[in-house]
Protein backbone atom coordinates (compact mmCIF):
# COMPACT_ATOMS: atom_id res chain seq x y z
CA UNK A 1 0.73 16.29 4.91
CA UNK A 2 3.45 18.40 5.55
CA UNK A 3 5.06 16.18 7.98
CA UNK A 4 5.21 13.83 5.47
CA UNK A 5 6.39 15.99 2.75
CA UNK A 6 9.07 17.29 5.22
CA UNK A 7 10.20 12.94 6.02
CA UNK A 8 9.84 12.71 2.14
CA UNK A 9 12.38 15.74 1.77
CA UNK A 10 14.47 14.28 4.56
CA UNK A 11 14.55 10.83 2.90
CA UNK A 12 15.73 12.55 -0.25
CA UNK A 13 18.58 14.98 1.45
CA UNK A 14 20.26 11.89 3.26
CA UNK A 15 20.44 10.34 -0.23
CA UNK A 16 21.92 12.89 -1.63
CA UNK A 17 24.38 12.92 1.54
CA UNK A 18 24.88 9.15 0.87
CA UNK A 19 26.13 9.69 -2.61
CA UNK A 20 27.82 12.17 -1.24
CA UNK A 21 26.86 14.63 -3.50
CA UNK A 22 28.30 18.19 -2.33
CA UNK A 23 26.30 20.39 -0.30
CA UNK A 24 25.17 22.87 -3.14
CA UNK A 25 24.54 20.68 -5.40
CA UNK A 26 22.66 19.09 -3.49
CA UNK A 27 20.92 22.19 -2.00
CA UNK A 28 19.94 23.04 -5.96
CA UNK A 29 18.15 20.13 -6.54
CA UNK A 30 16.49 20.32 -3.73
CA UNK A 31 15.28 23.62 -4.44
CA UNK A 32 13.25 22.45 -7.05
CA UNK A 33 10.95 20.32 -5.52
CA UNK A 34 7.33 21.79 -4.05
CA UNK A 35 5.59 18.37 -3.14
CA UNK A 36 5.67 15.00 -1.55
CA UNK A 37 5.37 13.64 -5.69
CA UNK A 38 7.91 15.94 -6.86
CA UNK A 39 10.03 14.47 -4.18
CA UNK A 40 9.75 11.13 -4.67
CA UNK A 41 9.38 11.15 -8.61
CA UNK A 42 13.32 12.98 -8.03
CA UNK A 43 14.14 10.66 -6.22
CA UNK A 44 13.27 7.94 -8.69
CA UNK A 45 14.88 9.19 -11.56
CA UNK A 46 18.15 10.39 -9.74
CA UNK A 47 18.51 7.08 -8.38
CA UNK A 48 17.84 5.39 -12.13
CA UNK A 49 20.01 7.55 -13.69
CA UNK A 50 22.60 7.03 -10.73
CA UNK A 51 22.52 3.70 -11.64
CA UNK A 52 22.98 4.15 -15.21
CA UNK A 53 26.27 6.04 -14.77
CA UNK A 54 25.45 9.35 -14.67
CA UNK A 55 27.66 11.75 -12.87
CA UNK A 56 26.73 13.96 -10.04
CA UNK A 57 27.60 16.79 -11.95
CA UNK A 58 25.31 15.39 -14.60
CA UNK A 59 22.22 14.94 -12.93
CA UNK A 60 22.60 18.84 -11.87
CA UNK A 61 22.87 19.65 -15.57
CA UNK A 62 19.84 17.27 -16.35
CA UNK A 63 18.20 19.40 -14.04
CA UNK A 64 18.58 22.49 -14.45
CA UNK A 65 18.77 22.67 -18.22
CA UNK A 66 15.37 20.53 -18.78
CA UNK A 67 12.96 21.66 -16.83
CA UNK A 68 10.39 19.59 -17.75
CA UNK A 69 12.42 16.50 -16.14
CA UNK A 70 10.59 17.26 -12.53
CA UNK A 71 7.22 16.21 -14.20
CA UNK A 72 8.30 13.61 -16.44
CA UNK A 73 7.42 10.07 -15.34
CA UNK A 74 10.38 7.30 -14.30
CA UNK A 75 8.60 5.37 -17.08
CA UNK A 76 9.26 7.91 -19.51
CA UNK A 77 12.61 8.16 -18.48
CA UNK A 78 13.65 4.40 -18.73
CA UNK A 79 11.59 4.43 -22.09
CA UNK A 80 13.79 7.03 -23.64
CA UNK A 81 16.94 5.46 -22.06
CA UNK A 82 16.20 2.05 -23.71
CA UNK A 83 15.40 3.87 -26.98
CA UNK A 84 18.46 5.13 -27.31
CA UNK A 85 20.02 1.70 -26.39
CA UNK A 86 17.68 -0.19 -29.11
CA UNK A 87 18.94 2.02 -31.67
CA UNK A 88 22.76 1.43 -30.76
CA UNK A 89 23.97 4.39 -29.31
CA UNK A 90 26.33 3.98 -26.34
CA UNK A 91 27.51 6.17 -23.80
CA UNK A 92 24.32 6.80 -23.12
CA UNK A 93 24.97 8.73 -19.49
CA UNK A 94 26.88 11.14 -21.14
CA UNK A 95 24.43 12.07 -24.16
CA UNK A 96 21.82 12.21 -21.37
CA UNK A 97 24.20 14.68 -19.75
CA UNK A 98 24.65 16.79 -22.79
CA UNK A 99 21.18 16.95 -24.41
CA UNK A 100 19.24 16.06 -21.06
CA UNK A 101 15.91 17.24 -22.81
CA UNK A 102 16.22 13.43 -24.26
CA UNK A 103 14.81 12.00 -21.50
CA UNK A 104 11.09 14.06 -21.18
CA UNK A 105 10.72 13.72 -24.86
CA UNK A 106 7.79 11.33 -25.86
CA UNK A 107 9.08 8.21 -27.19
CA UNK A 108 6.34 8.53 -29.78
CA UNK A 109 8.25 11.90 -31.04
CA UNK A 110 11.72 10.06 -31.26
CA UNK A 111 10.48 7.06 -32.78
CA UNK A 112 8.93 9.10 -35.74
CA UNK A 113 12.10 11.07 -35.54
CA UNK A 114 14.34 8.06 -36.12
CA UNK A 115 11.91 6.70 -38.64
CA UNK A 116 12.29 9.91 -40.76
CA UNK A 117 15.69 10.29 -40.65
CA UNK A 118 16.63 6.82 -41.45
CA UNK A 119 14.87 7.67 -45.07
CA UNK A 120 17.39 10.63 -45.23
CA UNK A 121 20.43 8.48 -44.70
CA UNK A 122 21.97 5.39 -43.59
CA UNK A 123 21.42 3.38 -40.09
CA UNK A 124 25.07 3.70 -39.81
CA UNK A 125 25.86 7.08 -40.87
CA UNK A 126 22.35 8.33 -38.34
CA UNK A 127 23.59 6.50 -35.60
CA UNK A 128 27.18 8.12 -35.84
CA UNK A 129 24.76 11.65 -36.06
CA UNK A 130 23.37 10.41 -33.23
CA UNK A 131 26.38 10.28 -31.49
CA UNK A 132 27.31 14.11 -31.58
CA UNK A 133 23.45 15.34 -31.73
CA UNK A 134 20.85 13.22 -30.36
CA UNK A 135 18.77 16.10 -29.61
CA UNK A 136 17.13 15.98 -33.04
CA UNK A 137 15.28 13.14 -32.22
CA UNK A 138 13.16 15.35 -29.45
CA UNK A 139 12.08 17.78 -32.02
CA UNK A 140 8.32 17.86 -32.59
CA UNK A 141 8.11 18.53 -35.99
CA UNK A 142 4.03 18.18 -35.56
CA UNK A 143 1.85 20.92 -35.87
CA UNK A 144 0.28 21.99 -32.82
């Protein structure tokens, strides 16, 4: 178990060396992780959002100021990213960046979100909202 954990850290590190992503950075992220599925579920995601276009120095942000991003699901993650393309916002690796709790928030939250803000105002005058704040669509205005 912890021989794989340690391969699974390994596997993780040399990706991070491939990207070449700078050693404290990279150190950072790593400190983070405590298991073989935190590992890998990192390693997921950093690669998706990699791919996406999100920065180095954004994935650190994404990191550090959402917590909750270590537990959320690569699913999840894709959902929210395709949300946000469905409705028409672009740039999408740098809202990600700037309100990185966007991508742990349940899609059903920022579908309802979107839904009751579109009542408030026009598609095109949200979506420009959108554009400086997207955060709003992660608030659960549910009561617990």
């Amino acid at each position: 178990e912890t021989r794989k954990m340690s391969d699974e850290f390994n596997h993780l590190k040399k990706y991070f060396d491939e990207q070449e992503y700078n050693e404290e950075l990279s150190s950072e992220m790593l400190s983070y992780v405590e298991s073989e599925k935190d590992i890998e579920s990192l390693y997921e995601k950093v690669q998706f959002l990699n791919k996406i276009g999100v920065p180095k120095e954004g994935l650190d942000m994404i990191i550090s100021e959402n917590p909750l991003f270590l537990t959320t699901t690569l699913e999840t993650v894709k959902n929210n990213i395709n949300f946000m393309k469905n409705i028409g916002l672009d740039n999408i690796e740098k809202l990600v960046e700037i309100f990185p709790e966007i991508l742990s928030a349940s899609n059903k939250t920022m579908s309802e979100n979107y839904k009751l803000l579109k009542i408030l105002m026009s598609e095109k005058d949200l979506i420009n909202m959108l554009k400086i704040d997207c955060e709003i669509l992660t608030f659960n205005t549910r009561p617990v």
